[in-house]
PDB file of N, CA and C in Angstrom:
ATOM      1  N   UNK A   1     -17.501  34.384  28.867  1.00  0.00           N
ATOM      2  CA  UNK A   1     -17.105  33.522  27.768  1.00  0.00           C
ATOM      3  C   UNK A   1     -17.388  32.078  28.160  1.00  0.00           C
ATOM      4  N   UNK A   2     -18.370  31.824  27.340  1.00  0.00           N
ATOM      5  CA  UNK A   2     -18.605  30.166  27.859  1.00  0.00           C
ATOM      6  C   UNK A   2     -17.016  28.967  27.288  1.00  0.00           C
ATOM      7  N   UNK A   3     -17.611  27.772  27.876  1.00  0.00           N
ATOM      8  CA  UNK A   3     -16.173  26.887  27.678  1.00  0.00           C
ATOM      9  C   UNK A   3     -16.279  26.025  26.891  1.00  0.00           C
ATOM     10  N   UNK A   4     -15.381  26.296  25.649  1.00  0.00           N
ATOM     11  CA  UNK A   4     -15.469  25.235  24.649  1.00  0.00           C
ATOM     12  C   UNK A   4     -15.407  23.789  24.747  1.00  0.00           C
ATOM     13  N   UNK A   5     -16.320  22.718  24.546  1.00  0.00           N
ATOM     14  CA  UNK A   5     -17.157  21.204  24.871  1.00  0.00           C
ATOM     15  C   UNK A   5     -15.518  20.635  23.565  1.00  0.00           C
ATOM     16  N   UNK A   6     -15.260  19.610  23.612  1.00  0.00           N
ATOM     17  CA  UNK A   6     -14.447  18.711  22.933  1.00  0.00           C
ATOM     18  C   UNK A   6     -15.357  18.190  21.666  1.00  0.00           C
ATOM     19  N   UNK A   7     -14.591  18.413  21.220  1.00  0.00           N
ATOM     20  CA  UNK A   7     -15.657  17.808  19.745  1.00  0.00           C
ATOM     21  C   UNK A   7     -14.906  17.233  18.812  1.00  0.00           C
ATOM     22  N   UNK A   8     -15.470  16.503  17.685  1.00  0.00           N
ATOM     23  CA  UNK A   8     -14.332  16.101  16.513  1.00  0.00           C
ATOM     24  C   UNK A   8     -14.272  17.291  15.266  1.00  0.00           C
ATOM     25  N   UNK A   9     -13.522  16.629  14.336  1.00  0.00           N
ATOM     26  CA  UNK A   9     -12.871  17.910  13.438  1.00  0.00           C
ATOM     27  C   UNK A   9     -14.748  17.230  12.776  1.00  0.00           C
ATOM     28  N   UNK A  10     -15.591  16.621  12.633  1.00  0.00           N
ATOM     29  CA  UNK A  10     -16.698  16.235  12.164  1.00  0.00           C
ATOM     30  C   UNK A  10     -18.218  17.173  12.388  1.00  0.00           C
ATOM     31  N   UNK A  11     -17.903  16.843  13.625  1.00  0.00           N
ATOM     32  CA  UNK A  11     -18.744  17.825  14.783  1.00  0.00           C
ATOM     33  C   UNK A  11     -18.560  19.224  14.393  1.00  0.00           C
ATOM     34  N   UNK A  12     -17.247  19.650  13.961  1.00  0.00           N
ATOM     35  CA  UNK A  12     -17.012  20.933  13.993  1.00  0.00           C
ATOM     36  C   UNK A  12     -17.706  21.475  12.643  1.00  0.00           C
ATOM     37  N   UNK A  13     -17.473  20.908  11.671  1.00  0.00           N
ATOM     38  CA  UNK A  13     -17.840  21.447  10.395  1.00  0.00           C
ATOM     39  C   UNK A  13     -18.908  21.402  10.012  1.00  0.00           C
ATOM     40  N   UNK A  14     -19.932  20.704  11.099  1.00  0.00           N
ATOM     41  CA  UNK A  14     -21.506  20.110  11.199  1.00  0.00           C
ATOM     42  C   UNK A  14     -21.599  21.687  11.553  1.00  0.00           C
ATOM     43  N   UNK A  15     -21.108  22.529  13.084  1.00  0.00           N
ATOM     44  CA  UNK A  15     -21.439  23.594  13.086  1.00  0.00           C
ATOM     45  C   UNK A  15     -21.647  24.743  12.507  1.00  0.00           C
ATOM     46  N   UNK A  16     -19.973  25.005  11.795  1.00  0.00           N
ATOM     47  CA  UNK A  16     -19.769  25.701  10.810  1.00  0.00           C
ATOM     48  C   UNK A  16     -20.776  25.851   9.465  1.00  0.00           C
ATOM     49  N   UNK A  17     -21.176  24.817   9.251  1.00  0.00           N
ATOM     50  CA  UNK A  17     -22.129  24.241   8.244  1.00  0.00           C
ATOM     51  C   UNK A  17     -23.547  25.340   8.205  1.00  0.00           C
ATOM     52  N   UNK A  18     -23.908  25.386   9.882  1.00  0.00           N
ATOM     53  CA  UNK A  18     -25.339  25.727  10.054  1.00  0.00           C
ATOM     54  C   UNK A  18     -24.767  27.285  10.188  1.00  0.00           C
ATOM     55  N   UNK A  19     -24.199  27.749  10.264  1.00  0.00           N
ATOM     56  CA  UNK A  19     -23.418  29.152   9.999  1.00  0.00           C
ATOM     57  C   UNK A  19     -22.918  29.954   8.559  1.00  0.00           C
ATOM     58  N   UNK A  20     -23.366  28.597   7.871  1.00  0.00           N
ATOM     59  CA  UNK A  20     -23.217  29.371   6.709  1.00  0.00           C
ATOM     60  C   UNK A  20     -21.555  29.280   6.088  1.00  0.00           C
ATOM     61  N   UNK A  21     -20.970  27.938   6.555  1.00  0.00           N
ATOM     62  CA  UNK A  21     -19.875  28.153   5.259  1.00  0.00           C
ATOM     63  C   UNK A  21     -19.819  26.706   5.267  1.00  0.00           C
ATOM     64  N   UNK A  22     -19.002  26.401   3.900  1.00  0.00           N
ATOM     65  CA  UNK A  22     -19.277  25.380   3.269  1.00  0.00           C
ATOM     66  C   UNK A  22     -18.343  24.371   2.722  1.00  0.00           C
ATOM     67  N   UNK A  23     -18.366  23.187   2.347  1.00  0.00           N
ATOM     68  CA  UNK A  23     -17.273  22.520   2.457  1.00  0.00           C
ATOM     69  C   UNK A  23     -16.388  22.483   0.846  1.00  0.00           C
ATOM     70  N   UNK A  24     -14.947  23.071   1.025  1.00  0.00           N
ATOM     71  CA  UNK A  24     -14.718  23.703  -0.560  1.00  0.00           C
ATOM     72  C   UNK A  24     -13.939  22.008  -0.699  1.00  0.00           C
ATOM     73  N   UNK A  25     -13.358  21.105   0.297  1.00  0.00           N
ATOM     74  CA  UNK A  25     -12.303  20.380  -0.249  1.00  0.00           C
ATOM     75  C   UNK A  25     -12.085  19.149   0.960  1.00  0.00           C
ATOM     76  N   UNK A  26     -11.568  18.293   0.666  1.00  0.00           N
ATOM     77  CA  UNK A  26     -10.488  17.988   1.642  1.00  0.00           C
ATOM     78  C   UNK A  26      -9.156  17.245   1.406  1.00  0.00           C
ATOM     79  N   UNK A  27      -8.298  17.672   2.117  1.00  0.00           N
ATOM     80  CA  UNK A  27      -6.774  17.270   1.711  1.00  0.00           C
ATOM     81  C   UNK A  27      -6.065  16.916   2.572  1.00  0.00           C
ATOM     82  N   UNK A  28      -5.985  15.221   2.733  1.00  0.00           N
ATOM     83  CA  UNK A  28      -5.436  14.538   4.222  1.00  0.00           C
ATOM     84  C   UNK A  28      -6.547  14.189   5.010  1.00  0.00           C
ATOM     85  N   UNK A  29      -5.488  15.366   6.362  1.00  0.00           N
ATOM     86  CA  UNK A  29      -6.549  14.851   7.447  1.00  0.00           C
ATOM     87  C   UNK A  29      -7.527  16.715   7.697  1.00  0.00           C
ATOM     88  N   UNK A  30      -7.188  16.873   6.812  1.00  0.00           N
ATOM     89  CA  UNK A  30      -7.711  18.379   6.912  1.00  0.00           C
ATOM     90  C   UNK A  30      -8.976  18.704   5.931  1.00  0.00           C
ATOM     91  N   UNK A  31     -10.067  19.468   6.510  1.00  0.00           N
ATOM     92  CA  UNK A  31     -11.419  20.131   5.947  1.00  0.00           C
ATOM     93  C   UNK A  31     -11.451  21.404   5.780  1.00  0.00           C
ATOM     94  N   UNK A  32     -11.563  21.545   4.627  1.00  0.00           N
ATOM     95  CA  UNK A  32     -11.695  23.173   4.321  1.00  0.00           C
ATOM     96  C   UNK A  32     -12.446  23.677   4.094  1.00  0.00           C
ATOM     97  N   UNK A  33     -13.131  24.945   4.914  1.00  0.00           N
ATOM     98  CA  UNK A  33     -14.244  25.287   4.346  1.00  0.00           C
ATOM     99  C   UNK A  33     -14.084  26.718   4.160  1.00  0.00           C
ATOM    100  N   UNK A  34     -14.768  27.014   2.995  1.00  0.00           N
ATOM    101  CA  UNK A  34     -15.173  28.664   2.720  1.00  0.00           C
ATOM    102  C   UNK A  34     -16.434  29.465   2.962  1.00  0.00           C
ATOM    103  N   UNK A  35     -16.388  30.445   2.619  1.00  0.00           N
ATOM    104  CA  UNK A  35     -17.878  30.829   2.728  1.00  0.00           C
ATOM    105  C   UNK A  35     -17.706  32.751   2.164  1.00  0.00           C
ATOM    106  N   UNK A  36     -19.040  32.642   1.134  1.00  0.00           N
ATOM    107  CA  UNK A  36     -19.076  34.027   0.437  1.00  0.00           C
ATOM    108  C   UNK A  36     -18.913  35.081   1.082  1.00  0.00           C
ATOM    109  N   UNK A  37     -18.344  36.070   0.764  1.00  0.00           N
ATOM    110  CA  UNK A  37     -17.567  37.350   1.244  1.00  0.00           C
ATOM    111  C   UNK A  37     -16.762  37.600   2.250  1.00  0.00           C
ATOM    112  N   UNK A  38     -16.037  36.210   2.610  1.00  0.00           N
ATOM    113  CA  UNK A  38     -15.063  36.095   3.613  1.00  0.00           C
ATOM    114  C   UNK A  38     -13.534  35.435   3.185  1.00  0.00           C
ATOM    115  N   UNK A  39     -12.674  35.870   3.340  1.00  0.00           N
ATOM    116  CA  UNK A  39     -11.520  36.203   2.956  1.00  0.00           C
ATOM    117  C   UNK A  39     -10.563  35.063   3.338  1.00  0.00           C
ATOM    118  N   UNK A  40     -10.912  34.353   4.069  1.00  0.00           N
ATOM    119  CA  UNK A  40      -9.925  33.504   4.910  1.00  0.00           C
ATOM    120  C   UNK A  40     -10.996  32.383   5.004  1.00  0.00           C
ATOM    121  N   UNK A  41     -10.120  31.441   4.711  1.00  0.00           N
ATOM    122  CA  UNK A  41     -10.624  29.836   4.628  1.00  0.00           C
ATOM    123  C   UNK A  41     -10.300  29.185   5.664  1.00  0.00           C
ATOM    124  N   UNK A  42     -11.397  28.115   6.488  1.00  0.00           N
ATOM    125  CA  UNK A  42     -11.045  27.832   7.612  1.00  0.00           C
ATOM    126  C   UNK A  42     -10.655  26.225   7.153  1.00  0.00           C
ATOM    127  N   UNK A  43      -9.499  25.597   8.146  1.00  0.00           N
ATOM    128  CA  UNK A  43      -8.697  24.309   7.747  1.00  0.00           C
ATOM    129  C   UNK A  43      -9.106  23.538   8.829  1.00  0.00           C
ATOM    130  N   UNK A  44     -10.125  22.636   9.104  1.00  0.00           N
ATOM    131  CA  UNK A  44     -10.428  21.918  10.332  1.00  0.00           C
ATOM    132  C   UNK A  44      -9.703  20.810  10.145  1.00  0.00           C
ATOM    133  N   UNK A  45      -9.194  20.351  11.146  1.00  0.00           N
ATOM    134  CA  UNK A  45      -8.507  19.041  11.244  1.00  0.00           C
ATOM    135  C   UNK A  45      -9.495  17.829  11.836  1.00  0.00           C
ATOM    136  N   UNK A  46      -9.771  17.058  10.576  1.00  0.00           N
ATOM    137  CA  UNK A  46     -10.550  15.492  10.741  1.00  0.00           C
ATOM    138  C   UNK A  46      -9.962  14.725  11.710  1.00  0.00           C
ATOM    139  N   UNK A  47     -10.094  14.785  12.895  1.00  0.00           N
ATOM    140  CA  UNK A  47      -9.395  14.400  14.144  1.00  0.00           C
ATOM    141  C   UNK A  47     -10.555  13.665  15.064  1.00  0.00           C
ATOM    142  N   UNK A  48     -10.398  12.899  15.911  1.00  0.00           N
ATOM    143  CA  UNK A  48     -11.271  12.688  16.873  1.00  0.00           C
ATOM    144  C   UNK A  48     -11.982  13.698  17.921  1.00  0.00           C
ATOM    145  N   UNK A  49     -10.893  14.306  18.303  1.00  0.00           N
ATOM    146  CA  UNK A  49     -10.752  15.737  19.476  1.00  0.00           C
ATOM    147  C   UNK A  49     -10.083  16.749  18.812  1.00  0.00           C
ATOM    148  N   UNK A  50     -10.665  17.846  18.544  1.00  0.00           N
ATOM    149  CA  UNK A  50     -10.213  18.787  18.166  1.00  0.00           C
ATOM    150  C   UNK A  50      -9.927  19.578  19.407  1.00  0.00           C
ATOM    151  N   UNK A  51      -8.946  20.261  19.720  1.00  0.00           N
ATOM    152  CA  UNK A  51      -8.017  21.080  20.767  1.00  0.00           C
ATOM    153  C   UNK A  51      -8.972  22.095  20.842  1.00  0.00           C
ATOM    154  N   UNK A  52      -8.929  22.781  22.136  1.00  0.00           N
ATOM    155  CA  UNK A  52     -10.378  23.826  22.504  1.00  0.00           C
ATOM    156  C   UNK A  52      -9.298  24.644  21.914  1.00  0.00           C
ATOM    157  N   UNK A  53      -8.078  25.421  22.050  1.00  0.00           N
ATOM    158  CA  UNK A  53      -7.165  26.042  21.497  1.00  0.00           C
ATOM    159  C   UNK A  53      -7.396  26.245  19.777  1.00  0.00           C
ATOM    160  N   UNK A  54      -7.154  25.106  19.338  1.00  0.00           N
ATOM    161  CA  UNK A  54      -7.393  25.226  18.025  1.00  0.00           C
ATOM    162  C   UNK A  54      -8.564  25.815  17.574  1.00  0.00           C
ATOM    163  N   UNK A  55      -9.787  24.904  18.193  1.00  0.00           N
ATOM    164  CA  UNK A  55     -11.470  25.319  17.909  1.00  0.00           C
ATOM    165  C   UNK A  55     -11.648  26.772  18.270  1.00  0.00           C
ATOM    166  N   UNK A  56     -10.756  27.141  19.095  1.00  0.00           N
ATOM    167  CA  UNK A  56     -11.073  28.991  19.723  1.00  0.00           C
ATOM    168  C   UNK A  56     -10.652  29.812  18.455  1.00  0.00           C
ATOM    169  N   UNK A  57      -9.382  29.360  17.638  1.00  0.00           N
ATOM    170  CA  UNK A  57      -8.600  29.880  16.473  1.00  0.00           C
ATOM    171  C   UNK A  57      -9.290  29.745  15.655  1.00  0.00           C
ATOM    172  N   UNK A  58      -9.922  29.033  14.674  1.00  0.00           N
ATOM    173  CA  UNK A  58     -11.223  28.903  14.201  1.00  0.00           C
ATOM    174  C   UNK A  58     -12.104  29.938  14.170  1.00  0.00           C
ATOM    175  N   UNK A  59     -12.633  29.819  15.444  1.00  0.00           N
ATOM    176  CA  UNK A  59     -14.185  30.555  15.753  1.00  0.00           C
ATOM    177  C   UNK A  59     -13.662  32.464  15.282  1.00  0.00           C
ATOM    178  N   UNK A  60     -12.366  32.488  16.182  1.00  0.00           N
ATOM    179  CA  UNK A  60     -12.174  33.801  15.749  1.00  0.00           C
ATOM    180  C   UNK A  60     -11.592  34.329  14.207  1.00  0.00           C
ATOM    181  N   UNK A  61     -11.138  33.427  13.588  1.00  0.00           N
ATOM    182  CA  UNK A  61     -10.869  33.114  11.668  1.00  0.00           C
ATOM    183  C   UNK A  61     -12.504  33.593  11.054  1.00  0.00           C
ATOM    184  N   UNK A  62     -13.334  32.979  11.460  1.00  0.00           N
ATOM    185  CA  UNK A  62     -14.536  33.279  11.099  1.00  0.00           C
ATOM    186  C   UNK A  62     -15.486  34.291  11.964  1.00  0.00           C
ATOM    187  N   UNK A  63     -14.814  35.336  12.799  1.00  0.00           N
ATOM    188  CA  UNK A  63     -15.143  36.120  13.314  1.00  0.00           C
ATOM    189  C   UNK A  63     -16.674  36.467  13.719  1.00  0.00           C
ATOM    190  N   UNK A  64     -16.282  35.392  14.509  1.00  0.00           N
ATOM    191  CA  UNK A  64     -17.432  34.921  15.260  1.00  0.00           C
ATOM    192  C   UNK A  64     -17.148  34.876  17.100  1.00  0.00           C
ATOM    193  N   UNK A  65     -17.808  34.933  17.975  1.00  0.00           N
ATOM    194  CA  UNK A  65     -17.441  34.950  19.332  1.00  0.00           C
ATOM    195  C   UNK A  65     -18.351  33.248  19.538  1.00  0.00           C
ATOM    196  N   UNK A  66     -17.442  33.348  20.693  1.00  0.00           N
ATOM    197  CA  UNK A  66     -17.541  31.668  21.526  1.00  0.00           C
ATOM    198  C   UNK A  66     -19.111  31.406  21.564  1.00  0.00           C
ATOM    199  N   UNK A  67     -19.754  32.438  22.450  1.00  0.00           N
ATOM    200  CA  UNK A  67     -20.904  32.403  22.423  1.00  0.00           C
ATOM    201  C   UNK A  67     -22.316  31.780  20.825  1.00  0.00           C
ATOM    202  N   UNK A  68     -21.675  32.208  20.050  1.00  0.00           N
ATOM    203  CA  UNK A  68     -21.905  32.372  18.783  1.00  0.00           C
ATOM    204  C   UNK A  68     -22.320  31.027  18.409  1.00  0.00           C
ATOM    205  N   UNK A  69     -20.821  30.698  18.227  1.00  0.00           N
ATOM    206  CA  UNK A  69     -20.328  29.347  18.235  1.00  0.00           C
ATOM    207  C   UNK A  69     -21.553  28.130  18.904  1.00  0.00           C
ATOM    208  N   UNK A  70     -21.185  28.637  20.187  1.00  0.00           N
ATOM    209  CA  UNK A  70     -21.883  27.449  21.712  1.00  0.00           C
ATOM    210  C   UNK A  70     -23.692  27.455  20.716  1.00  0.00           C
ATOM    211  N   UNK A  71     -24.469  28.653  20.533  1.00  0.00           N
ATOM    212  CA  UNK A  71     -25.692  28.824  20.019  1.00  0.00           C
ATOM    213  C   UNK A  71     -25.828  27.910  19.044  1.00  0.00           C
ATOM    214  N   UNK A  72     -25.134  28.139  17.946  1.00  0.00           N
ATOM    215  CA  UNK A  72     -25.386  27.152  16.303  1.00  0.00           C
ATOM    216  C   UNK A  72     -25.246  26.081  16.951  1.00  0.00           C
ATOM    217  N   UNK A  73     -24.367  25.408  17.915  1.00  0.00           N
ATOM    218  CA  UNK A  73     -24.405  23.966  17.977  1.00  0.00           C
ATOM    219  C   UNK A  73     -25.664  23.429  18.946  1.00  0.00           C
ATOM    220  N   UNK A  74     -26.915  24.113  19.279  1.00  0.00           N
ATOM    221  CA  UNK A  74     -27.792  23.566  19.892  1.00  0.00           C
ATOM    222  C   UNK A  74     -28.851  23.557  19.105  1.00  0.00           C
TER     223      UNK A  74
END
């Protein structure tokens, strides 16, 4: 399992993005994104540093592995 890099809630949804889900909203400090035939909406927090904790909760919401993840962002 590679080790999740610090990123912003910005960075994050840049990834998510190239993965195929999309930005439905935002409300606060929070980004929401959806994506077709998936059930559960992911809530990124517009933050400077997003928590590797949090970003791990995420990745697995969109049932996806770390690895996965680490790939789309290069």
């Amino acid at each position: 399992m590679g080790k999740l890099p610090i990123l912003s809630g910005r960075e994050v949804v840049k990834v998510f993005k190239r993965l195929g889900w999309q930005v439905a909203r935002q409300r606060g400090s929070h980004i929401i994104l959806i994506k077709e035939g998936h059930i559960a909406t992911l809530s990124v927090p517009d933050y400077r540093e997003v928590a590797r904790g949090t970003l791990r909760s995420l990745i697995s919401r969109a049932n996806l592995t770390v690895e996965e993840f680490l790939n789309a962002m290069k």
